[in-house]
Protein backbone atom coordinates (compact mmCIF):
# COMPACT_ATOMS: atom_id res chain seq x y z
CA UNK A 1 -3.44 -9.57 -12.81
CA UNK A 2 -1.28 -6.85 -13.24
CA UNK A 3 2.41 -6.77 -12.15
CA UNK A 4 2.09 -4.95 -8.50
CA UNK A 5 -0.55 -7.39 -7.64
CA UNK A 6 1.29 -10.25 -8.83
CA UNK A 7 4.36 -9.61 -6.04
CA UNK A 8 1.75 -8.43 -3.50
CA UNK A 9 0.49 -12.28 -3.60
CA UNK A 10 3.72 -13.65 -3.69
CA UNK A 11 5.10 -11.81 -0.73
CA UNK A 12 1.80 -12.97 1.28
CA UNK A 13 3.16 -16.38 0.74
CA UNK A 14 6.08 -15.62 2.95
CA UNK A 15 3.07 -14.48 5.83
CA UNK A 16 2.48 -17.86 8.47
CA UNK A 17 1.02 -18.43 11.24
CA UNK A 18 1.83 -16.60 14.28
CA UNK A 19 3.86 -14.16 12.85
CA UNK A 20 3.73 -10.46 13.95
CA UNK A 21 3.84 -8.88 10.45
CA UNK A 22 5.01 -5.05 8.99
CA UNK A 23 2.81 -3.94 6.37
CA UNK A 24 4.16 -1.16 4.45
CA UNK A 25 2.41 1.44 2.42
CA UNK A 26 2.06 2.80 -0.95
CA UNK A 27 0.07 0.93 -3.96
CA UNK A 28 2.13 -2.39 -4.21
CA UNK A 29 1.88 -3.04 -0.68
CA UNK A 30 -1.71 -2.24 -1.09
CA UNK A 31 -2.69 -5.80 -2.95
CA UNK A 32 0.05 -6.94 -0.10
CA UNK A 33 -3.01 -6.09 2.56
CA UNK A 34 -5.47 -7.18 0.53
CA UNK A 35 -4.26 -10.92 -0.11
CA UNK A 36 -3.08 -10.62 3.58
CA UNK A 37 -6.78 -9.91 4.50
CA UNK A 38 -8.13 -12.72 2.15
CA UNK A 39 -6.37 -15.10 3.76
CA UNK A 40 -7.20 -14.43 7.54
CA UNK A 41 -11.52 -14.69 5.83
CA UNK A 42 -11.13 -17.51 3.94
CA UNK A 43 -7.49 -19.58 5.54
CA UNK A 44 -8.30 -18.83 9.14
CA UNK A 45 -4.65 -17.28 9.11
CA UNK A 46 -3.62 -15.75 12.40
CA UNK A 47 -1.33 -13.26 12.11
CA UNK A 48 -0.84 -9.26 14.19
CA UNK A 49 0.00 -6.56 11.93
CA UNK A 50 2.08 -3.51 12.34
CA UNK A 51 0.97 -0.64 9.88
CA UNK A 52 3.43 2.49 8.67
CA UNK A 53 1.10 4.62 8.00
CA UNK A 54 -2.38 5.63 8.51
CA UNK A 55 -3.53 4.93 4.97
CA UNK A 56 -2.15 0.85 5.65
CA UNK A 57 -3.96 1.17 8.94
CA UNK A 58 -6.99 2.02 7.90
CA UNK A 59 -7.02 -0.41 5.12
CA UNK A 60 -6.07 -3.32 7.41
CA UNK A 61 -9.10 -2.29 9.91
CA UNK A 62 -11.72 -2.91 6.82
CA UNK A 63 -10.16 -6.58 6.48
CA UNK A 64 -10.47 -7.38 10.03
CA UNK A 65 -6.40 -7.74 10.31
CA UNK A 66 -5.91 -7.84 14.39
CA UNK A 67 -3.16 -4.66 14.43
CA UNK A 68 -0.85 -3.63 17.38
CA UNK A 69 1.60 -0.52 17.15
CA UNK A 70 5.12 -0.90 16.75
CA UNK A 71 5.87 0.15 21.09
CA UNK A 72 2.93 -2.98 21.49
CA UNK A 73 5.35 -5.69 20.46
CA UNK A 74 8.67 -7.21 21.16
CA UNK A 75 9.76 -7.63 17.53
CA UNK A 76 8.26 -7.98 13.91
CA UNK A 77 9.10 -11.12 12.34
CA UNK A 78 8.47 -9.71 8.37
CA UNK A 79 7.90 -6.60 7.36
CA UNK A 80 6.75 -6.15 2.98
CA UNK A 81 6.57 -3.03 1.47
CA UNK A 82 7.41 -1.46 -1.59
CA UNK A 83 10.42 0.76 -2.81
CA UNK A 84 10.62 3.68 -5.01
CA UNK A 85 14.28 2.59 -6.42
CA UNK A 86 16.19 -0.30 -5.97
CA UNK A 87 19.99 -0.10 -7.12
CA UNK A 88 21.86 -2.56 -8.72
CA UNK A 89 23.63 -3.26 -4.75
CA UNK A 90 19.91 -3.32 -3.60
CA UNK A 91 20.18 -0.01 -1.70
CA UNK A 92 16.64 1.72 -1.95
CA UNK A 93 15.10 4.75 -1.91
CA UNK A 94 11.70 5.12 -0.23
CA UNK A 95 9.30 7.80 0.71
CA UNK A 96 6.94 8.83 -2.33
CA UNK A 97 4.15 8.03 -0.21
CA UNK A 98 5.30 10.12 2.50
CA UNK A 99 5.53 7.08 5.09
CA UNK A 100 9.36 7.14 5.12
CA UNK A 101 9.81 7.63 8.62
CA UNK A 102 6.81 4.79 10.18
CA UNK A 103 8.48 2.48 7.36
CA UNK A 104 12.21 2.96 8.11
CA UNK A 105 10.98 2.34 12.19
CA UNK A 106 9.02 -0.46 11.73
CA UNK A 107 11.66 -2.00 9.05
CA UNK A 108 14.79 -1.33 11.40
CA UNK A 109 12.74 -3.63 14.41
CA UNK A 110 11.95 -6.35 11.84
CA UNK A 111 13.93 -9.53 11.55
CA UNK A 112 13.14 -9.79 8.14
CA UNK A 113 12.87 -7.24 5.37
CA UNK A 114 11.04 -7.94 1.67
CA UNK A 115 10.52 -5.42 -0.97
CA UNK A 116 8.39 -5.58 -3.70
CA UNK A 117 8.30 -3.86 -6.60
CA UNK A 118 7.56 -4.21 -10.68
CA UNK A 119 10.86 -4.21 -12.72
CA UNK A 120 10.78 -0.66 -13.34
CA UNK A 121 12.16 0.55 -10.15
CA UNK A 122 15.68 -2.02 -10.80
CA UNK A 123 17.72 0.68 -11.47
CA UNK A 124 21.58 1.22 -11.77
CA UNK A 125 22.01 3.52 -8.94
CA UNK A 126 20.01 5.46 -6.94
CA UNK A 127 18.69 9.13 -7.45
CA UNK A 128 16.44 9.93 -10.42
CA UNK A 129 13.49 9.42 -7.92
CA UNK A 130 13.71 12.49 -5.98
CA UNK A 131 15.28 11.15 -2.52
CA UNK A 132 12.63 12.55 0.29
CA UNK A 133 13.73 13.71 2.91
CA UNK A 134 11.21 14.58 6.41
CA UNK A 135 11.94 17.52 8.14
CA UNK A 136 9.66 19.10 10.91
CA UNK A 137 8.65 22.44 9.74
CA UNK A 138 10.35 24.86 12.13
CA UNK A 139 13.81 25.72 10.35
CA UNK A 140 12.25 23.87 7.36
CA UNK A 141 13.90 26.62 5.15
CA UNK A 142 16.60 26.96 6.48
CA UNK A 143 17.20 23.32 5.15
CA UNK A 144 15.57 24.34 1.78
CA UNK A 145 18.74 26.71 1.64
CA UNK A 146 21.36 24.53 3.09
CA UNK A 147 20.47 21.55 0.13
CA UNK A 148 20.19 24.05 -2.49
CA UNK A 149 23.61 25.42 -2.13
CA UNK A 150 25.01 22.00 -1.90
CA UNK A 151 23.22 22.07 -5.66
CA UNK A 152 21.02 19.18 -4.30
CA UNK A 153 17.78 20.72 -6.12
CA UNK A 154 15.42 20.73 -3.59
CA UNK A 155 11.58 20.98 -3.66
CA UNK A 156 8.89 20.89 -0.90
CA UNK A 157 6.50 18.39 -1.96
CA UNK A 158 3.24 19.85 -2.15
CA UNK A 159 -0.57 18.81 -2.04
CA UNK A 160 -2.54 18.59 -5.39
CA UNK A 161 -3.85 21.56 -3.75
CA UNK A 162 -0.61 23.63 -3.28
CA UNK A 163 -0.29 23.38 0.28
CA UNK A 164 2.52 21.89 2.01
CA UNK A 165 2.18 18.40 2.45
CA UNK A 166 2.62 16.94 5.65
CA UNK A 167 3.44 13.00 7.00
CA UNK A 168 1.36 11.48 9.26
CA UNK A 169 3.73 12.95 12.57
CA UNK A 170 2.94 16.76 10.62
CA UNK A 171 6.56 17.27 9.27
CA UNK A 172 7.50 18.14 5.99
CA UNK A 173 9.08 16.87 3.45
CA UNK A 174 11.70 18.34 0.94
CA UNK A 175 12.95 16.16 -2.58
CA UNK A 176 15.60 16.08 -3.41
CA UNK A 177 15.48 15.78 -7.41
CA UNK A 178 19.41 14.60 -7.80
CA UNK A 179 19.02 12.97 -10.70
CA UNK A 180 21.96 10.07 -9.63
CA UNK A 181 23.38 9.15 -6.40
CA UNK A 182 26.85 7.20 -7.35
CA UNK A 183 26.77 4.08 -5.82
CA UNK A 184 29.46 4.48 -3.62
CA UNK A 185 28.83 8.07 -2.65
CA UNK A 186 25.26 6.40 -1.22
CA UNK A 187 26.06 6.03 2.64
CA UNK A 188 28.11 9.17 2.78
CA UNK A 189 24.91 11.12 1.79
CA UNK A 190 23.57 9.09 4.04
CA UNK A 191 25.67 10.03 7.19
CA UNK A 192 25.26 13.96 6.02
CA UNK A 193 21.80 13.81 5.98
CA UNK A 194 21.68 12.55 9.62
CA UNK A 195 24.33 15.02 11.31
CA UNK A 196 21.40 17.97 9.80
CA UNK A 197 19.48 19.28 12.70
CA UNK A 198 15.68 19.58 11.84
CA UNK A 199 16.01 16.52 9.44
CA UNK A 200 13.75 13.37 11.04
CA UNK A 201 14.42 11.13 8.23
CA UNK A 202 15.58 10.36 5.13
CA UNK A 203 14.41 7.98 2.51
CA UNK A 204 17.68 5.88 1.73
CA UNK A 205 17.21 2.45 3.21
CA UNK A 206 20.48 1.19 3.52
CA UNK A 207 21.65 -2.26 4.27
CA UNK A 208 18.29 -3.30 5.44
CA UNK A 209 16.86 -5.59 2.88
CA UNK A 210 16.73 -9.26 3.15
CA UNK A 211 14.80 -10.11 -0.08
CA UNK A 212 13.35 -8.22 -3.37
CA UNK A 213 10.25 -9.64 -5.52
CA UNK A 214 9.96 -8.29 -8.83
CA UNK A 215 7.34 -8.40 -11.24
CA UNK A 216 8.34 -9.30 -14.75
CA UNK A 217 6.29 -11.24 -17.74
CA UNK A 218 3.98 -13.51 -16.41
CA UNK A 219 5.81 -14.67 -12.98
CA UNK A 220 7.72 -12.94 -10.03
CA UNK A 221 11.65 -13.13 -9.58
CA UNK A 222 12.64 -13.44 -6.02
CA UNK A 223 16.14 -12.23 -5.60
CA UNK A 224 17.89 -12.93 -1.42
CA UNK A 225 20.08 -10.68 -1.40
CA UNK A 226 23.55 -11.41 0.32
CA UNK A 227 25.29 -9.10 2.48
């Protein structure tokens, strides 16, 4: 079992009955799903899920999981996904899927937020993963511009193709390849970033998770963070 799976079955344990569930996206939450999934064929579990992306969605179709949108319910009780960073004050960066701004809605109505992640992503502060950032693509350069003369090293992400990727609401997104984000300079990016016209979202989750599972060695770490 190798580490991503490892926390993907752990976080499931947190999953009961009744619960209207987030299911986030990328390939930790992935084995998330799948246990998820398992336990609804084999445990009877009852459970409504809330995807943040299409990729989760269509996953959580093939195992049967009963799914509403996030405007179908009153709340989500839990909501697992993954994280690209997590700094030592367990502020996060998220978004190399491209499902920054589903995940960031769906996490901001949940009562509960877990992360999972293998111990590589534990980092000291945030910023050598590129920070994405979604933008719709009218004005998209003039953004390009603005970042780059704040010497914020921006790139559109591309396709393995070469085109211009694009989320699942067709925006854009631009990385920002900072290298580190000082921990207390974190929110005031933050705030910047949503004053920018033409900027949807941006992939620093601040002050939003409840509890981080880490894969080390042969057993998880669960960490509850304390705000």
């Amino acid at each position: 079992m190798n580490l991503k799976q490892m926390v993907g079955i752990e976080a499931a344990t947190h999953v009961t009955d009744g619960m209207i569930v987030g299911l986030g996206t990328g390939s930790t939450a992935y084995y998330l799903v799948e246990e998820i999934g398992r336990r609804i064929a084999e445990e009877g579990l009852s459970i409504t899920g809330v995807t943040t992306s299409k990729a989760t969605e269509k996953q959580a179709l093939g195992l049967n999981i009963p799914l509403k949108s996030i405007d179908e319910v009153p709340y989500v009780d839990i909501t697992v996904d993954g994280a690209d960073e997590i700094s030592s004050d367990y502020q996060g960066i998220k978004g190399g899927g491209a499902a920054l701004l589903f995940e960031k809605i769906v996490a901001s109505n949940s009562k509960k937020n877990i992360w999972i992640v293998d111990e590589s992503k534990m980092v000291e502060t945030l910023g050598k993963f590129p920070l994405p950032i979604e933008v719709i693509p009218y004005g998209s350069q003039q953004l390009l511009k603005k970042f780059e003369e704040k010497g914020l090293n921006p790139k559109l992400r591309l396709t393995a193709d070469n085109e211009r990727l694009k989320t699942d609401s067709d925006n854009y997104i631009i990385d920002l390849h900072m290298e580190t984000i000082p921990n207390n300079k974190v929110k005031q990016l933050a705030s910047w970033l949503d004053t920018l016209t033409g900027v949807v979202e941006h992939g620093l989750f601040l002050d939003i998770v409840d509890t981080v599972i880490i894969g080390k060695g042969t057993s998880p770490e669960t960490i509850n963070v304390s705000r």
